[in-house]
N, C-alpha and C. Protein backbone atom coordinates (compact mmCIF):
# COMPACT_ATOMS: atom_id res chain seq x y z
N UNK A 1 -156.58 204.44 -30.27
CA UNK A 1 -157.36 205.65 -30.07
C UNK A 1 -158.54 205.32 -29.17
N UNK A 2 -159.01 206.03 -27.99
CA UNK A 2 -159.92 205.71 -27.18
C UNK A 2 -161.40 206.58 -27.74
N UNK A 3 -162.38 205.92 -27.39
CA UNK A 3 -163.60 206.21 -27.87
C UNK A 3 -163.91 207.71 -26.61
N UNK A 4 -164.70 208.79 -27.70
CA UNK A 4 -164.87 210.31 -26.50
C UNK A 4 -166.29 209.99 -26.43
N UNK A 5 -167.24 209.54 -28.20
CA UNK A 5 -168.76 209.12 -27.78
C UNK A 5 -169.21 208.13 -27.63
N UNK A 6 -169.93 207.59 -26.97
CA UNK A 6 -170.45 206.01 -27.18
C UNK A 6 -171.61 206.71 -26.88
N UNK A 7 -172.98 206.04 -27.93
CA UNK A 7 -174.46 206.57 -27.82
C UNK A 7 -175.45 206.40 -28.28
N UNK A 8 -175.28 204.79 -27.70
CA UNK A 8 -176.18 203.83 -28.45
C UNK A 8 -176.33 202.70 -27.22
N UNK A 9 -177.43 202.27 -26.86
CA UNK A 9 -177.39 201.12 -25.71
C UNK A 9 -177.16 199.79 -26.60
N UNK A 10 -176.88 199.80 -27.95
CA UNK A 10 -176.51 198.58 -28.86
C UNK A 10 -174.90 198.64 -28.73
N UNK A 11 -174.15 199.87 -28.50
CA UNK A 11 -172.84 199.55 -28.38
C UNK A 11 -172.46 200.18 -26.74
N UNK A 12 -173.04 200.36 -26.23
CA UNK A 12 -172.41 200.56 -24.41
C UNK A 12 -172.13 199.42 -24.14
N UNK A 13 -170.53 198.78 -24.27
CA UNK A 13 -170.32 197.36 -23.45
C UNK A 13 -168.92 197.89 -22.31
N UNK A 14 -168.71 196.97 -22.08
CA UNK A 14 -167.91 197.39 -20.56
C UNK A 14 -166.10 197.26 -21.97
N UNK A 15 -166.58 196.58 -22.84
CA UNK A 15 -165.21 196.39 -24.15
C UNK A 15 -165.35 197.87 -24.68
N UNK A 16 -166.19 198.73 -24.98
CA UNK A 16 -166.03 199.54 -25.40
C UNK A 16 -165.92 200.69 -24.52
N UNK A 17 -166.26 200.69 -23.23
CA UNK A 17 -165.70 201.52 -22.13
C UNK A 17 -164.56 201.59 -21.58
N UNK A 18 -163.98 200.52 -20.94
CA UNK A 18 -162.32 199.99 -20.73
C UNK A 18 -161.42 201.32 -21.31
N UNK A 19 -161.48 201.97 -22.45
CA UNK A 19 -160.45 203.10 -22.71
C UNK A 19 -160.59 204.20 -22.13
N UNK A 20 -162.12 204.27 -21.51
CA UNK A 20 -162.36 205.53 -20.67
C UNK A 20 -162.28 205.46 -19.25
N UNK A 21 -161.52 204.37 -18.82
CA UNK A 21 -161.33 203.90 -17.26
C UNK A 21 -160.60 205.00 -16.94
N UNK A 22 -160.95 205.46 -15.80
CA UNK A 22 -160.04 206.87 -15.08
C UNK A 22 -160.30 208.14 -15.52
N UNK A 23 -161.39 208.77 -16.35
CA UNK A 23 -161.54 209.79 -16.89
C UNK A 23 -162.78 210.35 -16.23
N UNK A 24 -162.90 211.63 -16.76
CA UNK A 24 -164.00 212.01 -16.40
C UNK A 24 -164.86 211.94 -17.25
N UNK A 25 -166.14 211.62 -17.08
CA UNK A 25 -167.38 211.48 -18.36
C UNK A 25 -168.49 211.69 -18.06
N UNK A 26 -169.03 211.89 -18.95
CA UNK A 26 -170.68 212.74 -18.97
C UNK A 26 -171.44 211.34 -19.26
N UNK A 27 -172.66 210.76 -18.42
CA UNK A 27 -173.09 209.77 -18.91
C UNK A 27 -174.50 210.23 -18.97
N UNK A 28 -175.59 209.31 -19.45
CA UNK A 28 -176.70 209.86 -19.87
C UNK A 28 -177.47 208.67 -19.79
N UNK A 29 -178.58 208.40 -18.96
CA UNK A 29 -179.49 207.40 -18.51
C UNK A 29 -180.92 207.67 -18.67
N UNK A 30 -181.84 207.13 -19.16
CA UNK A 30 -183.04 207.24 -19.49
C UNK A 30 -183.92 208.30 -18.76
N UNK A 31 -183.27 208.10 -17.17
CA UNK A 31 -183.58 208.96 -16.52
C UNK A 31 -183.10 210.09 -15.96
N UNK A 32 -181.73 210.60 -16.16
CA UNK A 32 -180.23 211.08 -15.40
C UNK A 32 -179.66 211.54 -16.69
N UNK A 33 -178.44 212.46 -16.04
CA UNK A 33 -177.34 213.46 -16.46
C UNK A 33 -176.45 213.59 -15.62
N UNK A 34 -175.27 212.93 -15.58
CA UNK A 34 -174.56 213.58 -14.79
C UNK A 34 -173.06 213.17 -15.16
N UNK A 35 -172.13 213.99 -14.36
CA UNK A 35 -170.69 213.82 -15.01
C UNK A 35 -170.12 213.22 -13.64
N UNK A 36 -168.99 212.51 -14.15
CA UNK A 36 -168.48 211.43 -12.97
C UNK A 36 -166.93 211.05 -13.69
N UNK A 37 -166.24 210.00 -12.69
CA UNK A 37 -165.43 209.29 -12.81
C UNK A 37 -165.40 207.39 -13.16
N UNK A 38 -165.23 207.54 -14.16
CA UNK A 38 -165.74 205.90 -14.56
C UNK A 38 -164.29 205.31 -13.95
N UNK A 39 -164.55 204.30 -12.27
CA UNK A 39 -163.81 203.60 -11.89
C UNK A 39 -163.51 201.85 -12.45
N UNK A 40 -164.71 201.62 -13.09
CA UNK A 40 -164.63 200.16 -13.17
C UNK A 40 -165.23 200.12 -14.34
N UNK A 41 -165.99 198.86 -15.35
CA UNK A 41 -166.62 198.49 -15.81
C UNK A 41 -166.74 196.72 -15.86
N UNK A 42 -167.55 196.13 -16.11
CA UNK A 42 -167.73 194.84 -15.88
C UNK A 42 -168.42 194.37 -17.06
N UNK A 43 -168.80 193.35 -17.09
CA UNK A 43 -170.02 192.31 -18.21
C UNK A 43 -171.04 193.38 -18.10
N UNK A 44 -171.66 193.22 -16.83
CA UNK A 44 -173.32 194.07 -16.99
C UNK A 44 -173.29 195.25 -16.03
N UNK A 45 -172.21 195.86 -15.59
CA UNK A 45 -172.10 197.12 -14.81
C UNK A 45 -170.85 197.74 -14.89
N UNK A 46 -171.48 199.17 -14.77
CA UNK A 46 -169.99 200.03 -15.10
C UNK A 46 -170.11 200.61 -13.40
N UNK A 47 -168.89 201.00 -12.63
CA UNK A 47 -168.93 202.11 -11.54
C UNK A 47 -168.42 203.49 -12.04
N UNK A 48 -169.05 204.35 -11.25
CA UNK A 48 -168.67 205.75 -11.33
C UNK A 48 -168.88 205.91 -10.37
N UNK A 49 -167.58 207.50 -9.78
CA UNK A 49 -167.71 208.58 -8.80
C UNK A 49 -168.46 209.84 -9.08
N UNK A 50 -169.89 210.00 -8.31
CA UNK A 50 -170.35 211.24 -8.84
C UNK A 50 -169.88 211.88 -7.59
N UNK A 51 -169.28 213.59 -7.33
CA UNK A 51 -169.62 214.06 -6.72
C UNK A 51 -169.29 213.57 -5.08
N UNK A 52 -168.33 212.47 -5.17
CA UNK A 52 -168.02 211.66 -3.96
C UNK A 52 -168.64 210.63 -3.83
N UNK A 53 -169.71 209.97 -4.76
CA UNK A 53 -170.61 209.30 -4.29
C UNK A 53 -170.37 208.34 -5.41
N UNK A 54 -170.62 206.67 -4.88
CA UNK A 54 -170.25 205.77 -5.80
C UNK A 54 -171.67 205.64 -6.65
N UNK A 55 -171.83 205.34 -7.82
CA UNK A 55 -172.75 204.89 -8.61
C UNK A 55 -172.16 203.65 -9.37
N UNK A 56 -173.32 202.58 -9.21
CA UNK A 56 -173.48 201.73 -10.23
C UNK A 56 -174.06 201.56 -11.30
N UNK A 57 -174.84 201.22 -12.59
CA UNK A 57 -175.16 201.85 -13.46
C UNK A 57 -175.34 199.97 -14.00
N UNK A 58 -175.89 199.48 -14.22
CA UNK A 58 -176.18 198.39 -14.84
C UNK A 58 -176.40 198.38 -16.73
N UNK A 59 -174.96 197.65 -17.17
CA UNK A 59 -175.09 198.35 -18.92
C UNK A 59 -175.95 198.75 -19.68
N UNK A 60 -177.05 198.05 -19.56
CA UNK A 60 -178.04 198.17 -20.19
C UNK A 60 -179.09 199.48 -20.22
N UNK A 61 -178.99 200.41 -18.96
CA UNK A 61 -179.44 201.40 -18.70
C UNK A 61 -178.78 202.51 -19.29
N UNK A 62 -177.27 202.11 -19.59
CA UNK A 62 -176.61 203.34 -20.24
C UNK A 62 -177.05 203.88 -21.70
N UNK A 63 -177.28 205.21 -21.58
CA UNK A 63 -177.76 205.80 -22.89
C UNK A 63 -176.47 206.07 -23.57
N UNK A 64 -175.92 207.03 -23.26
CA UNK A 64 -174.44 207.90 -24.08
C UNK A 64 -173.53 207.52 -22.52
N UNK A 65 -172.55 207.54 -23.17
CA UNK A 65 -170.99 207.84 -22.18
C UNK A 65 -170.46 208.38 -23.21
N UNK A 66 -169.51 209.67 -22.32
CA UNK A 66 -168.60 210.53 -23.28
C UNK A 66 -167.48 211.39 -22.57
N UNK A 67 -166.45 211.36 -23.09
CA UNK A 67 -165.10 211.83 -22.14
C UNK A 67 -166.02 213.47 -21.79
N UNK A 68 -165.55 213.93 -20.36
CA UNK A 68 -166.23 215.02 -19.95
C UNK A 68 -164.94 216.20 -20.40
């Protein structure tokens, strides 16, 4: 079963993202809102497509990720 909330910067790891590779998701950053395509995730960075536009996102900055 793949995770829809993650929303906690104690559990945003790129292990607990991996099931949401290819989806669309709402992410949520200390500073930001926005919905995207999670292409990648790594050790300390996830990628997303916002809008055509690549974003990187360094784990630790992630607040919530959640299937959109």
């Amino acid at each position: 079963m793949s995770p829809s909330l993650i929303d906690s910067p104690d559990t945003v790891t790129s292990r607990v993202l991996r099931p949401l590779l290819g989806a669309q998701v709402v992410v949520r950053t200390a500073s930001t809102l926005w919905c995207g395509t999670l292409l990648s995730c790594v050790k300390d960075s996830a990628w997303f497509v916002v809008d055509d536009t690549d974003v990187v996102v360094h784990i630790d900055d992630l607040v919530s990720v959640r299937a959109a």
